[in-house]
N, C-alpha and C. Protein backbone atom coordinates (compact mmCIF):
# COMPACT_ATOMS: atom_id res chain seq x y z
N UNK A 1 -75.67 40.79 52.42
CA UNK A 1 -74.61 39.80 52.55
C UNK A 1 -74.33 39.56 54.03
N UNK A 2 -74.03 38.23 54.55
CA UNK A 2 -73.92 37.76 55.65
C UNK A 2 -72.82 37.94 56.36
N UNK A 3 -72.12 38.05 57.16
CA UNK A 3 -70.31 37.71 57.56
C UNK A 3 -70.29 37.04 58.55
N UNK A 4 -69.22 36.60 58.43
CA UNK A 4 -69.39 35.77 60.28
C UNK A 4 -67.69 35.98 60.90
N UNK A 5 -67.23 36.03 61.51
CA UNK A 5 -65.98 36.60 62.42
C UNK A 5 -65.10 35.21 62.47
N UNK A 6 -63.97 35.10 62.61
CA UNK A 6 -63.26 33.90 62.84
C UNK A 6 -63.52 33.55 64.00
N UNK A 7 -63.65 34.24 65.02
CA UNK A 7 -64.12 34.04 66.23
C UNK A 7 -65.11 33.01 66.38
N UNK A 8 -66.41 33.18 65.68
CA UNK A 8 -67.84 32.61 65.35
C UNK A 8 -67.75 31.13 64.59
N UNK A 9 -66.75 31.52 63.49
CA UNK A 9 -66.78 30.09 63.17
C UNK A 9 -65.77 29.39 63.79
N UNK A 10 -64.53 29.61 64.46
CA UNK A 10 -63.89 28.88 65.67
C UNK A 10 -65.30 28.00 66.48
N UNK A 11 -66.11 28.94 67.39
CA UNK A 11 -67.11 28.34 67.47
C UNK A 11 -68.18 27.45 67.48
N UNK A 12 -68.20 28.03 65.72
CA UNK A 12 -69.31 26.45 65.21
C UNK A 12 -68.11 25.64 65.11
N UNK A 13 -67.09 25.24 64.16
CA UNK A 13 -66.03 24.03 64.40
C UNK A 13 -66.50 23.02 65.69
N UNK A 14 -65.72 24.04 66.52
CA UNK A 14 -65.64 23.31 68.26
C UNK A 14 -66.80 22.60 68.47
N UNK A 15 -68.15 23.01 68.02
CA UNK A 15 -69.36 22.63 68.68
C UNK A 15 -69.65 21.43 67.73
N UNK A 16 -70.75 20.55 67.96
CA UNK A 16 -70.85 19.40 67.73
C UNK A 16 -71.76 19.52 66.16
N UNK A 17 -72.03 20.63 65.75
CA UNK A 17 -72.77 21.35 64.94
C UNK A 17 -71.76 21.93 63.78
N UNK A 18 -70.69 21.26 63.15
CA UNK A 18 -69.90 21.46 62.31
C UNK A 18 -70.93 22.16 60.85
N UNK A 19 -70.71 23.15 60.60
CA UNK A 19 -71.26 23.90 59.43
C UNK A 19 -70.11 23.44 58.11
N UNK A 20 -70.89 23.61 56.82
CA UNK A 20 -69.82 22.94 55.91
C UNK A 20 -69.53 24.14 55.24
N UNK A 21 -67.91 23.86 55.14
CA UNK A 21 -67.04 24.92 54.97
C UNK A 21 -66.80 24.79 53.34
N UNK A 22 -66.83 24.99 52.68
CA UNK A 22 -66.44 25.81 51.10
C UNK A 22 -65.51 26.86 51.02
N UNK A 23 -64.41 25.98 50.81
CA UNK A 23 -62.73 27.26 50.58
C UNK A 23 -62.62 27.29 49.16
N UNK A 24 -62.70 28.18 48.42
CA UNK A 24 -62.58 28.69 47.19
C UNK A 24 -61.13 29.32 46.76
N UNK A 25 -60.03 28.81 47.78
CA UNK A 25 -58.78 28.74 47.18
C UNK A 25 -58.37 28.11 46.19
N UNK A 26 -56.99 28.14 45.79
CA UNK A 26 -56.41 27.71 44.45
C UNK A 26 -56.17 26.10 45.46
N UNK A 27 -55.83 24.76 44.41
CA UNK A 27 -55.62 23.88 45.26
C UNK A 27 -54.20 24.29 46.21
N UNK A 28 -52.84 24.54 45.81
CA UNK A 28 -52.01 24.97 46.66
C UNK A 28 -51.92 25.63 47.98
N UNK A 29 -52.89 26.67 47.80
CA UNK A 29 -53.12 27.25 48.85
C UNK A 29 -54.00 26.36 50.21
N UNK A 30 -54.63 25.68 49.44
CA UNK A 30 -55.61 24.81 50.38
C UNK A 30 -54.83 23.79 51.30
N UNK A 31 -53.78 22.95 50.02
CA UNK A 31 -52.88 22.07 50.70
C UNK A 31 -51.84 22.56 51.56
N UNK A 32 -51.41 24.50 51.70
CA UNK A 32 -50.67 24.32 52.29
C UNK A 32 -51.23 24.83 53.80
N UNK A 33 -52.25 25.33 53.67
CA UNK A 33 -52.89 25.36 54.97
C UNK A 33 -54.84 25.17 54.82
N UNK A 34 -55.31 24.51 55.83
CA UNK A 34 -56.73 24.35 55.34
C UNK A 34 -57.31 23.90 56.63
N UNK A 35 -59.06 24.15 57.09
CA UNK A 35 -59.63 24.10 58.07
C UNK A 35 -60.12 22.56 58.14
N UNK A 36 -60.53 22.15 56.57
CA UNK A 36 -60.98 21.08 56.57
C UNK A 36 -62.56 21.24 55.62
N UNK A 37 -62.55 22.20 55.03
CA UNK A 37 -62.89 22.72 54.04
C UNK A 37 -62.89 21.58 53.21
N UNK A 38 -64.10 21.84 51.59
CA UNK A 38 -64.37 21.56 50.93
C UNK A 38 -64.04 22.13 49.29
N UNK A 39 -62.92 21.81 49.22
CA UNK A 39 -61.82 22.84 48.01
C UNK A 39 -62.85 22.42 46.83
N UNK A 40 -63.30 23.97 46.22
CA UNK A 40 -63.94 24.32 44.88
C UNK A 40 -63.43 25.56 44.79
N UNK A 41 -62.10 25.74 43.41
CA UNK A 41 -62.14 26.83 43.36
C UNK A 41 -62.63 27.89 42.80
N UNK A 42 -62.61 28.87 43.48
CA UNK A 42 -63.50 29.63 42.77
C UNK A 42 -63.52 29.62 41.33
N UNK A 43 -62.83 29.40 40.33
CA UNK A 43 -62.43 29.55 38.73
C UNK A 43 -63.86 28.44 38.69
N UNK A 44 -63.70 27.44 38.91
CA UNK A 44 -64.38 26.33 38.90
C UNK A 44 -65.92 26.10 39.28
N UNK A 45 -66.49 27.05 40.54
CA UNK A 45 -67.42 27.10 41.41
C UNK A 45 -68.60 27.29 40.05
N UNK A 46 -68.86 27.71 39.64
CA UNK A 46 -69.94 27.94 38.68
C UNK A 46 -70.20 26.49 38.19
N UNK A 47 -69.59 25.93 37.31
CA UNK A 47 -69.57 24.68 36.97
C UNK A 47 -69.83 23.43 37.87
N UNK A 48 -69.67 23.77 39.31
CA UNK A 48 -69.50 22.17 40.23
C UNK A 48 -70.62 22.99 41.45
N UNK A 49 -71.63 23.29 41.18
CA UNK A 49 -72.26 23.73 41.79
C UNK A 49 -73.28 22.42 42.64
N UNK A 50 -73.24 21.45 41.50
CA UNK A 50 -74.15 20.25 41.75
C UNK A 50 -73.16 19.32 43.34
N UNK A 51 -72.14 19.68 43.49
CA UNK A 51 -71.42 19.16 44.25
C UNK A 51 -71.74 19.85 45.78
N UNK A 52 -72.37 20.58 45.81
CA UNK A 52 -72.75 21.48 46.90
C UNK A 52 -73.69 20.56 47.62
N UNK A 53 -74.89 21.02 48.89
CA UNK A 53 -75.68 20.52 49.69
C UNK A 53 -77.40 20.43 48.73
N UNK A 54 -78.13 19.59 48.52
CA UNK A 54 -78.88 20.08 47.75
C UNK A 54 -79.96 20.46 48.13
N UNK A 55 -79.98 21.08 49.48
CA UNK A 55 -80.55 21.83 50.49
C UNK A 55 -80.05 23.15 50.10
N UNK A 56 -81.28 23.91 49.45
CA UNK A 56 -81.02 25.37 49.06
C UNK A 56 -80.76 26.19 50.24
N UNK A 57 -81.31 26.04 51.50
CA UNK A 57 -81.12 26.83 53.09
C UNK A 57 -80.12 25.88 53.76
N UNK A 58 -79.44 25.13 53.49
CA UNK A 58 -78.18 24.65 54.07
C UNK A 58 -77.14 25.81 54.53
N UNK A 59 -76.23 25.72 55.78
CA UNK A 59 -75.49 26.98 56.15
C UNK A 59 -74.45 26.41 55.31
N UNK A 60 -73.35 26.95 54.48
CA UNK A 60 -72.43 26.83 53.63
C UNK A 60 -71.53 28.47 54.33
N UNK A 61 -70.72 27.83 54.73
CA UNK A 61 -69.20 29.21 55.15
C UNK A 61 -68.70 29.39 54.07
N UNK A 62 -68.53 30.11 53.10
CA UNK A 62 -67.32 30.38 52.27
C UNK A 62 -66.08 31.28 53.13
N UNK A 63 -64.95 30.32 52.07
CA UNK A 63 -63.65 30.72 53.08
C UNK A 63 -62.64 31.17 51.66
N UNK A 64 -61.86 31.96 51.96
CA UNK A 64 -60.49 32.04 51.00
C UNK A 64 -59.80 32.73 51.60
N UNK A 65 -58.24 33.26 51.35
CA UNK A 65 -57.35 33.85 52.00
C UNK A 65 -57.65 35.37 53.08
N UNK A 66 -58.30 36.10 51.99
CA UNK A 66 -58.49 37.77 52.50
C UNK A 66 -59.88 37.91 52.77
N UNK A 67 -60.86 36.69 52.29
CA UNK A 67 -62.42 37.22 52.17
C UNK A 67 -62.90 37.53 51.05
N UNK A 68 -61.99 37.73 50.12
CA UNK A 68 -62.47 39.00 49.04
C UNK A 68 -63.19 37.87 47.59
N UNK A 69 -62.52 36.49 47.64
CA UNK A 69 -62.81 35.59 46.82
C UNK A 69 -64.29 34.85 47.49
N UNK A 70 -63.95 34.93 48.60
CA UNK A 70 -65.37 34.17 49.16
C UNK A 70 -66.47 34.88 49.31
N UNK A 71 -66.35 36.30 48.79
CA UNK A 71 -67.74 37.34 48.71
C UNK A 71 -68.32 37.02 47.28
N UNK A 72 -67.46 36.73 46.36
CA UNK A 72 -67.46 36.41 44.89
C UNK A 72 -68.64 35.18 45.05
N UNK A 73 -67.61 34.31 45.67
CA UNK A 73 -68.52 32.76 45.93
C UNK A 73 -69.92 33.02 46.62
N UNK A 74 -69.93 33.75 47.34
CA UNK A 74 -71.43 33.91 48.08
C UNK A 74 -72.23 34.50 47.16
N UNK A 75 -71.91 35.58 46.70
CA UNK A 75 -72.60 36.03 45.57
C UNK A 75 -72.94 35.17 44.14
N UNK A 76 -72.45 34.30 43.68
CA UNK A 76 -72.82 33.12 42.65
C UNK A 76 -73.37 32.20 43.91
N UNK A 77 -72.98 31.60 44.60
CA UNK A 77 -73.93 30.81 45.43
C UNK A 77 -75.27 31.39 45.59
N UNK A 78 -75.35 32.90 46.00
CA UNK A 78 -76.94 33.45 46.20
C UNK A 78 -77.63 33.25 44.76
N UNK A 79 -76.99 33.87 43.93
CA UNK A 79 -77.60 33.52 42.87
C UNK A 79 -78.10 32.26 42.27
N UNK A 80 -77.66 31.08 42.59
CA UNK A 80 -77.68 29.89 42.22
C UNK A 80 -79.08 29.69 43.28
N UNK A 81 -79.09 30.49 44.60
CA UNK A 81 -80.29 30.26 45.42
C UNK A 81 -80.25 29.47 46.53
N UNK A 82 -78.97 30.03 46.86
CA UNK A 82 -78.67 29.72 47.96
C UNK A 82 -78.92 30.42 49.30
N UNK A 83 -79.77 30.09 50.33
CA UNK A 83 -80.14 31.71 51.21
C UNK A 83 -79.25 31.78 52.43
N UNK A 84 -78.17 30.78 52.79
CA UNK A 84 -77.43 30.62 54.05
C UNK A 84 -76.55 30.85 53.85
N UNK A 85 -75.95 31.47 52.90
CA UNK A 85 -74.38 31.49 52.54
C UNK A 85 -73.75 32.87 53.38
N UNK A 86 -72.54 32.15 54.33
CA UNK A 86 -71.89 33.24 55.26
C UNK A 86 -70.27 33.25 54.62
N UNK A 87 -69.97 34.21 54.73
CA UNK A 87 -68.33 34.63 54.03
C UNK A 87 -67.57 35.25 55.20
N UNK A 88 -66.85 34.30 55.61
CA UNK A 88 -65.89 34.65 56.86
C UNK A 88 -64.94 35.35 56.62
N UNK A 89 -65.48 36.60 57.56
CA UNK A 89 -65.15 38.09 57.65
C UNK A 89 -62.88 38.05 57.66
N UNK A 90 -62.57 38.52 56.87
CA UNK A 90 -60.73 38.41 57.08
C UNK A 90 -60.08 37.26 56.49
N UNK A 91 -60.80 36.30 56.14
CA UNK A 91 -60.81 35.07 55.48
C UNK A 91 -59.71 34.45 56.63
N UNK A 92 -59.41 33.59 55.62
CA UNK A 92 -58.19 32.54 56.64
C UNK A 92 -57.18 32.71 57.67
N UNK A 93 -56.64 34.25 56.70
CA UNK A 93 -55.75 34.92 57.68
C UNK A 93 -56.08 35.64 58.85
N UNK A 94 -57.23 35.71 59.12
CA UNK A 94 -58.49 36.06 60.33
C UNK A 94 -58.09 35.04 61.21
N UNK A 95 -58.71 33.91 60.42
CA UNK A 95 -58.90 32.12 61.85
C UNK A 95 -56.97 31.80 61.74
N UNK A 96 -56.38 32.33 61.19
CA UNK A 96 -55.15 31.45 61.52
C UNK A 96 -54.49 32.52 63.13
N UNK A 97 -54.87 33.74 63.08
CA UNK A 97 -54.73 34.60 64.16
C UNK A 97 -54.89 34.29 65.17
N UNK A 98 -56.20 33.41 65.21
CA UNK A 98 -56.91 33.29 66.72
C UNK A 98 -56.76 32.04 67.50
């Protein structure tokens, strides 16, 4: 499994090389704070998979509050065959720190 630091994806954001973000929050949580993310929530993610990049090596960030939902998501994303999937390490409450 991959991680990437809030630090790192602060980073990619800034750079002209925007990676697509996948937040697997509830919608509430998304609306009340969000990077700019692509809200699928996790309950849901299995089912709307077709909504994803259809580039199996596409970089895809999964994001959610603690991390702990977006390890879930990386893990059904790998499975689905996905090989780029990174799960930002502390989740949201990581990048809202920095």
């Amino acid at each position: 499994m991959s991680d990437l630091s809030a630090q790192e994806l602060k980073s990619l954001i800034d750079s002209n090389n925007k990676p697509y973000i996948l937040d697997v929050r509830e919608r509430l949580e998304y609306f009340s704070y969000n990077i700019g993310g692509t809200l699928i929530p996790l309950g849901t993610l299995q089912e709307r998979l077709e909504e994803l990049p259809e580039d199996l090596e596409h970089e895809i960030i999964v994001v959610c509050q603690k991390g702990l939902r977006s390890r879930t998501a990386q893990k059904i994303l790998q499975q689905a065959g996905y090989t780029n999937v990174k799960n930002l390490k502390g989740g949201l409450s990581a990048f809202h720190r920095i």
